[in-house]
C-alpha atoms as a PDB file:
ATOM      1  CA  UNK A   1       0.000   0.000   0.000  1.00  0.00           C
ATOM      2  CA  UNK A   2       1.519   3.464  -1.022  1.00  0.00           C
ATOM      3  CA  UNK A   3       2.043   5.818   1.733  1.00  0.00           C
ATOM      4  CA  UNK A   4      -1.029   8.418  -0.047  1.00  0.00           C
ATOM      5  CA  UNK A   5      -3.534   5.685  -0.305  1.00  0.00           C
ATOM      6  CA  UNK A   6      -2.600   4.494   3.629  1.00  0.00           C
ATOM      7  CA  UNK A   7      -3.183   7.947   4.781  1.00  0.00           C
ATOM      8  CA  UNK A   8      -6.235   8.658   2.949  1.00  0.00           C
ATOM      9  CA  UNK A   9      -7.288   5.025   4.622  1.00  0.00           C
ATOM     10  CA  UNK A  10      -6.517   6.725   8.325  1.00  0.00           C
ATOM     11  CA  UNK A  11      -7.802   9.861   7.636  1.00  0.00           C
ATOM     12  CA  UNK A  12     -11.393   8.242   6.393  1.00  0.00           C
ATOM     13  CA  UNK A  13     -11.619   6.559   9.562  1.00  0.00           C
ATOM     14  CA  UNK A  14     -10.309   9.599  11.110  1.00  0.00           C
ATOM     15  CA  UNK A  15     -13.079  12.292   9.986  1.00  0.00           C
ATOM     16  CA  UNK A  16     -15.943   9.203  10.491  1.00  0.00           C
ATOM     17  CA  UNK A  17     -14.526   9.193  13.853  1.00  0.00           C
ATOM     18  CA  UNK A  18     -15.092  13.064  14.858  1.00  0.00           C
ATOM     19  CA  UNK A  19     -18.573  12.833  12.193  1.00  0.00           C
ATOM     20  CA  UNK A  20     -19.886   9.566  14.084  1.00  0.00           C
ATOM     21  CA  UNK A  21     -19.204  10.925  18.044  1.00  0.00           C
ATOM     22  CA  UNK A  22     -20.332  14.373  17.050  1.00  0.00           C
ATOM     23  CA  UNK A  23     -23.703  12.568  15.810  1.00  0.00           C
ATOM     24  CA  UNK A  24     -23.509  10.339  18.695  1.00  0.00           C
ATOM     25  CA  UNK A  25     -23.723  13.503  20.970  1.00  0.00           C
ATOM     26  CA  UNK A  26     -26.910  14.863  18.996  1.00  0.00           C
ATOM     27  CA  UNK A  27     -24.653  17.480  17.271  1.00  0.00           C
ATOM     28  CA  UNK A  28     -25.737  18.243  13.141  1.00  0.00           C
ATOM     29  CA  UNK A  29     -23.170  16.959  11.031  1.00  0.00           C
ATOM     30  CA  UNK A  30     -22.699  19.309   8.148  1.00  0.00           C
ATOM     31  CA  UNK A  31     -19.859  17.474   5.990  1.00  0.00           C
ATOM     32  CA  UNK A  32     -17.232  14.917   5.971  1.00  0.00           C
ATOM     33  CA  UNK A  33     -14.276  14.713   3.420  1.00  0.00           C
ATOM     34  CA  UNK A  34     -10.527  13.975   2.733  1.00  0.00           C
ATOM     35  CA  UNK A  35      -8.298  14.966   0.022  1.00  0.00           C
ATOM     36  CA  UNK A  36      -6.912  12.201  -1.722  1.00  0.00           C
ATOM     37  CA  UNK A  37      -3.463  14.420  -3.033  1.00  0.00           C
ATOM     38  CA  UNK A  38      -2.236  15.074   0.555  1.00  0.00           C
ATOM     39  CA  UNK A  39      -4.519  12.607   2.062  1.00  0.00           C
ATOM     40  CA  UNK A  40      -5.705  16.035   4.600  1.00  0.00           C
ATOM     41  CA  UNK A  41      -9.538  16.276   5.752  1.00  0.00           C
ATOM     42  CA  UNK A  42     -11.901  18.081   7.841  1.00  0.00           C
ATOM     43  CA  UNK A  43     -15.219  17.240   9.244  1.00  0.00           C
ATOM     44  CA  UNK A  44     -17.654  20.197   9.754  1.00  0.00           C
ATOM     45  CA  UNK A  45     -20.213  19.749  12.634  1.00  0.00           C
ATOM     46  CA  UNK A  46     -22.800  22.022  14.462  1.00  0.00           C
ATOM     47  CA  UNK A  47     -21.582  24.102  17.915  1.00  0.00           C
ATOM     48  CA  UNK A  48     -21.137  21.871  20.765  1.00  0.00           C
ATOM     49  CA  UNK A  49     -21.298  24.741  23.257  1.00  0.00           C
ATOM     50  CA  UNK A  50     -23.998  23.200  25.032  1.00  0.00           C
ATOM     51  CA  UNK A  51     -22.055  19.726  25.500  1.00  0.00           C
ATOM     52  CA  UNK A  52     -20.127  18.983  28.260  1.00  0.00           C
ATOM     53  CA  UNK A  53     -16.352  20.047  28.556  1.00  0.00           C
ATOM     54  CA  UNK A  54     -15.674  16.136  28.686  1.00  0.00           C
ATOM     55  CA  UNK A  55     -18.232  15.684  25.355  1.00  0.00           C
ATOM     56  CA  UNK A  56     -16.455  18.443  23.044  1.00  0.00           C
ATOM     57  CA  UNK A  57     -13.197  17.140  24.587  1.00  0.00           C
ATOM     58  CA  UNK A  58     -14.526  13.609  22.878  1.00  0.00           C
ATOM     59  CA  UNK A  59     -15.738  15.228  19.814  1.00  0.00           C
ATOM     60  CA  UNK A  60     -11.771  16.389  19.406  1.00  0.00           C
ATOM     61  CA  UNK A  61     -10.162  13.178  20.628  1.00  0.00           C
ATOM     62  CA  UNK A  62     -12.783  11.044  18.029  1.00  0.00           C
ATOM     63  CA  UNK A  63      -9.957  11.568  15.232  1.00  0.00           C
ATOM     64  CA  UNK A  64      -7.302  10.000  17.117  1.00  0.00           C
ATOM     65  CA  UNK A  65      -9.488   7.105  18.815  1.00  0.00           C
ATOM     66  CA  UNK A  66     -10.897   6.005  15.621  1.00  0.00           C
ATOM     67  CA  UNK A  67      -7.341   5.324  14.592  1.00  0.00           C
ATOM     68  CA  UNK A  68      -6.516   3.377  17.183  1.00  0.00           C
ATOM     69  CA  UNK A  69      -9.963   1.790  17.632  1.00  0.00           C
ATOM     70  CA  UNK A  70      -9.413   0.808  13.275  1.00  0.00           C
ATOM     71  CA  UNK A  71      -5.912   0.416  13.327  1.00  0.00           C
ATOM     72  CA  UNK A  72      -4.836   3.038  10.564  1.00  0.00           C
ATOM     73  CA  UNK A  73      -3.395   5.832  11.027  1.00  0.00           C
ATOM     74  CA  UNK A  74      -3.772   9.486   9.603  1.00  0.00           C
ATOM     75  CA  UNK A  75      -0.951  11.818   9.180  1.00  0.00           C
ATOM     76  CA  UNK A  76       0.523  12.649  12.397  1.00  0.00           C
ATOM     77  CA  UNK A  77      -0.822  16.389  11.924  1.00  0.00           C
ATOM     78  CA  UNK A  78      -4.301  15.578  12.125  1.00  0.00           C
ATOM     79  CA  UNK A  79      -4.126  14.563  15.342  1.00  0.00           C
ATOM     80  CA  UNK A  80      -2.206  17.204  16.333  1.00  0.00           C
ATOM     81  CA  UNK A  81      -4.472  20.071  15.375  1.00  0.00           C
ATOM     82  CA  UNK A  82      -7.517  18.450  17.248  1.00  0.00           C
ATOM     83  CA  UNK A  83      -4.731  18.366  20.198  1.00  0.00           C
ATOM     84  CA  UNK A  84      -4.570  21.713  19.649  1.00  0.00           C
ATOM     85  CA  UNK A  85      -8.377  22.630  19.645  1.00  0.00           C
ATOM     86  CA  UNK A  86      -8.926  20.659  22.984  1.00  0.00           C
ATOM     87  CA  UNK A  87      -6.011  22.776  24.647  1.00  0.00           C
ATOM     88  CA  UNK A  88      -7.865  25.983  23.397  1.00  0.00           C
ATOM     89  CA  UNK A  89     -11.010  24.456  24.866  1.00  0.00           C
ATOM     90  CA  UNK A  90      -9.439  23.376  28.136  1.00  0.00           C
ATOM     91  CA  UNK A  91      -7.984  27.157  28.374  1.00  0.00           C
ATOM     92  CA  UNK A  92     -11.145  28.743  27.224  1.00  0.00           C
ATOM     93  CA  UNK A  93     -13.214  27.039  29.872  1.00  0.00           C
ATOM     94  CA  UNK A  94     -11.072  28.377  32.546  1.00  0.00           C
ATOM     95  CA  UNK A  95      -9.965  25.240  33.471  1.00  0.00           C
ATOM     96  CA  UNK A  96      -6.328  24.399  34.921  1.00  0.00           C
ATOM     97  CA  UNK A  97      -4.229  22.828  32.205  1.00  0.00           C
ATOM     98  CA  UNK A  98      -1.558  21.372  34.681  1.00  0.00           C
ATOM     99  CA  UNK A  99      -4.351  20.238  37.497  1.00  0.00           C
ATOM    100  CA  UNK A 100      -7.227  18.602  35.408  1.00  0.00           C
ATOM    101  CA  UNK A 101      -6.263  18.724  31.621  1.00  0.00           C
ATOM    102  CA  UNK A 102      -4.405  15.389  31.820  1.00  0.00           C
ATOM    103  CA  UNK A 103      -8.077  14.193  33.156  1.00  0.00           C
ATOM    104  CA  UNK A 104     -10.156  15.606  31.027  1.00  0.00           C
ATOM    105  CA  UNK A 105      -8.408  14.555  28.122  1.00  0.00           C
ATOM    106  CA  UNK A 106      -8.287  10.933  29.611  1.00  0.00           C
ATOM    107  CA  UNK A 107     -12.021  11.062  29.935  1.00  0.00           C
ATOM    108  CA  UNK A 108     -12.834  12.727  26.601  1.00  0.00           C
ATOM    109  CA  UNK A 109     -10.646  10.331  24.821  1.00  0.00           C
ATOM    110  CA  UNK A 110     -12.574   7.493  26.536  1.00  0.00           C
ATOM    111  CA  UNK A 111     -15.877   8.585  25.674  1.00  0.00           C
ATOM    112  CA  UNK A 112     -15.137   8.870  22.172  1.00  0.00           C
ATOM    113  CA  UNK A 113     -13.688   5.290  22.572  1.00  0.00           C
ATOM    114  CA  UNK A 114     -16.979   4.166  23.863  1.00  0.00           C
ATOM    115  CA  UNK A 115     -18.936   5.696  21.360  1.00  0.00           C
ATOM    116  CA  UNK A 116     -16.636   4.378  18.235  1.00  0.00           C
ATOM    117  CA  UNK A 117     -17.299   0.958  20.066  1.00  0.00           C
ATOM    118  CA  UNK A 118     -20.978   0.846  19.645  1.00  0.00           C
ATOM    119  CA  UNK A 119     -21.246   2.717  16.656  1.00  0.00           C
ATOM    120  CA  UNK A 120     -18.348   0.590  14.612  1.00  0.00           C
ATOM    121  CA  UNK A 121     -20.038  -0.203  11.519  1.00  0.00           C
ATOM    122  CA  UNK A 122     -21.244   2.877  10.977  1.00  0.00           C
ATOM    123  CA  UNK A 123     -17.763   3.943  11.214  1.00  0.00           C
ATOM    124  CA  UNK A 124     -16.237   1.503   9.518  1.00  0.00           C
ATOM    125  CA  UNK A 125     -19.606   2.441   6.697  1.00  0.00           C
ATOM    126  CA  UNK A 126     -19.102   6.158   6.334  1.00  0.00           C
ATOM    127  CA  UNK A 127     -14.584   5.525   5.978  1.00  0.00           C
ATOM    128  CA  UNK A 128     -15.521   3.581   3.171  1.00  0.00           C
ATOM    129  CA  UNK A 129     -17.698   6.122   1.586  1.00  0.00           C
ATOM    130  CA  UNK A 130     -15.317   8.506   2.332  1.00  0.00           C
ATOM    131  CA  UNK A 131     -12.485   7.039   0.571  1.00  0.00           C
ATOM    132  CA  UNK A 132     -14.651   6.193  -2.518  1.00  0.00           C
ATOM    133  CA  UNK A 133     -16.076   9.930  -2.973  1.00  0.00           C
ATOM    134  CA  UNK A 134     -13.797  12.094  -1.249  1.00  0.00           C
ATOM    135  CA  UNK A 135     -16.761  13.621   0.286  1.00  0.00           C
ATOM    136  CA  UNK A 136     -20.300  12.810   2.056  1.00  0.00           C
ATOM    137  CA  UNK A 137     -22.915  15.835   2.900  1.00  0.00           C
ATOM    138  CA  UNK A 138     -25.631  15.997   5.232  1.00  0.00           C
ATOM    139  CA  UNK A 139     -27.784  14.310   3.802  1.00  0.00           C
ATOM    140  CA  UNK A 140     -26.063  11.681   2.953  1.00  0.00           C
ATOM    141  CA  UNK A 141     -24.588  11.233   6.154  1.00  0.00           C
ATOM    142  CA  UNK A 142     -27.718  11.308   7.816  1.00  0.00           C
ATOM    143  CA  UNK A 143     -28.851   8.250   5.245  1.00  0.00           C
ATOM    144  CA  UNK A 144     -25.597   6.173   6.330  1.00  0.00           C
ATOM    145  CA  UNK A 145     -26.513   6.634  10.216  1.00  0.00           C
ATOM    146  CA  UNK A 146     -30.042   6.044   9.580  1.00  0.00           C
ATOM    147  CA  UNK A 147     -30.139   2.885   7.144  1.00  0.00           C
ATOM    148  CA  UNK A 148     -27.652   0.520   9.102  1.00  0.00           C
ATOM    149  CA  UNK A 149     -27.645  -1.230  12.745  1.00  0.00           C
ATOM    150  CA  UNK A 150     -25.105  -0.794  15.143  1.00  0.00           C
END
């Protein structure tokens, strides 16, 4: 497998990963893609201000989990750029960094965990779109979450 095609691999299961927890947590999920030249993506969901620090920390950390959770990994700077956004969350919620972001991470990591567990083949569903298209909207999505047991 050529290094392109194994990113593009992790970083499907990457964006399904933030797309599937986000619609887990109730949160509209606008659209879903990766770019198959540098194998980047984004996944653009509805404000999660009313979620829990712990549930937008898990909406961040879905990226990362669903590569460990599938076993493929995305470029390393994927996962560092939702690091980033759960720092700026951490900070922006007034919470100490060096007493209780180690935690929160922890827990927001494991929640996205548990929610890639029971939602797998929807996951493993929406990577595979993703890699054949490029790109799945809203409406689609919504079909691919609605159509198939978990």
């Amino acid at each position: 497998m050529k290094v392109t095609e194994q990113y593009l691999r992790g970083t499907a299961y990457h964006e399904a990963g933030h797309a599937v927890v986000a619609w887990a947590l109730g949160l509209p999920v606008r659209t879903i893609c990766v770019r198959i030249g540098d194998a980047g993506g984004g996944t653009e969901v509805g404000s999660a201000d009313h979620l829990s620090l712990i549930e937008q920390v898990a909406v961040c950390s879905a990226g990362s989990a669903a590569e460990e959770v599938f076993e493929c990994s995305a470029h390393e700077l994927a996962s560092f750029n939702d690091h980033v956004t759960v720092l700026k969350l951490i900070e922006t919620n007034g919470v100490s960094e060096a007493e209780y972001g180690p935690t929160l991470r922890d827990e927001g990591y494991n929640c996205a965990r548990a929610y890639l567990e029971s939602h797998k083949s929807k996951v493993v569903k929406l990577a595979a779109r993703l890699v054949e298209c490029g790109s799945v909207d809203a409406a689609e999505f919504l079909r691919l979450m609605n159509n198939e047991e978990t």
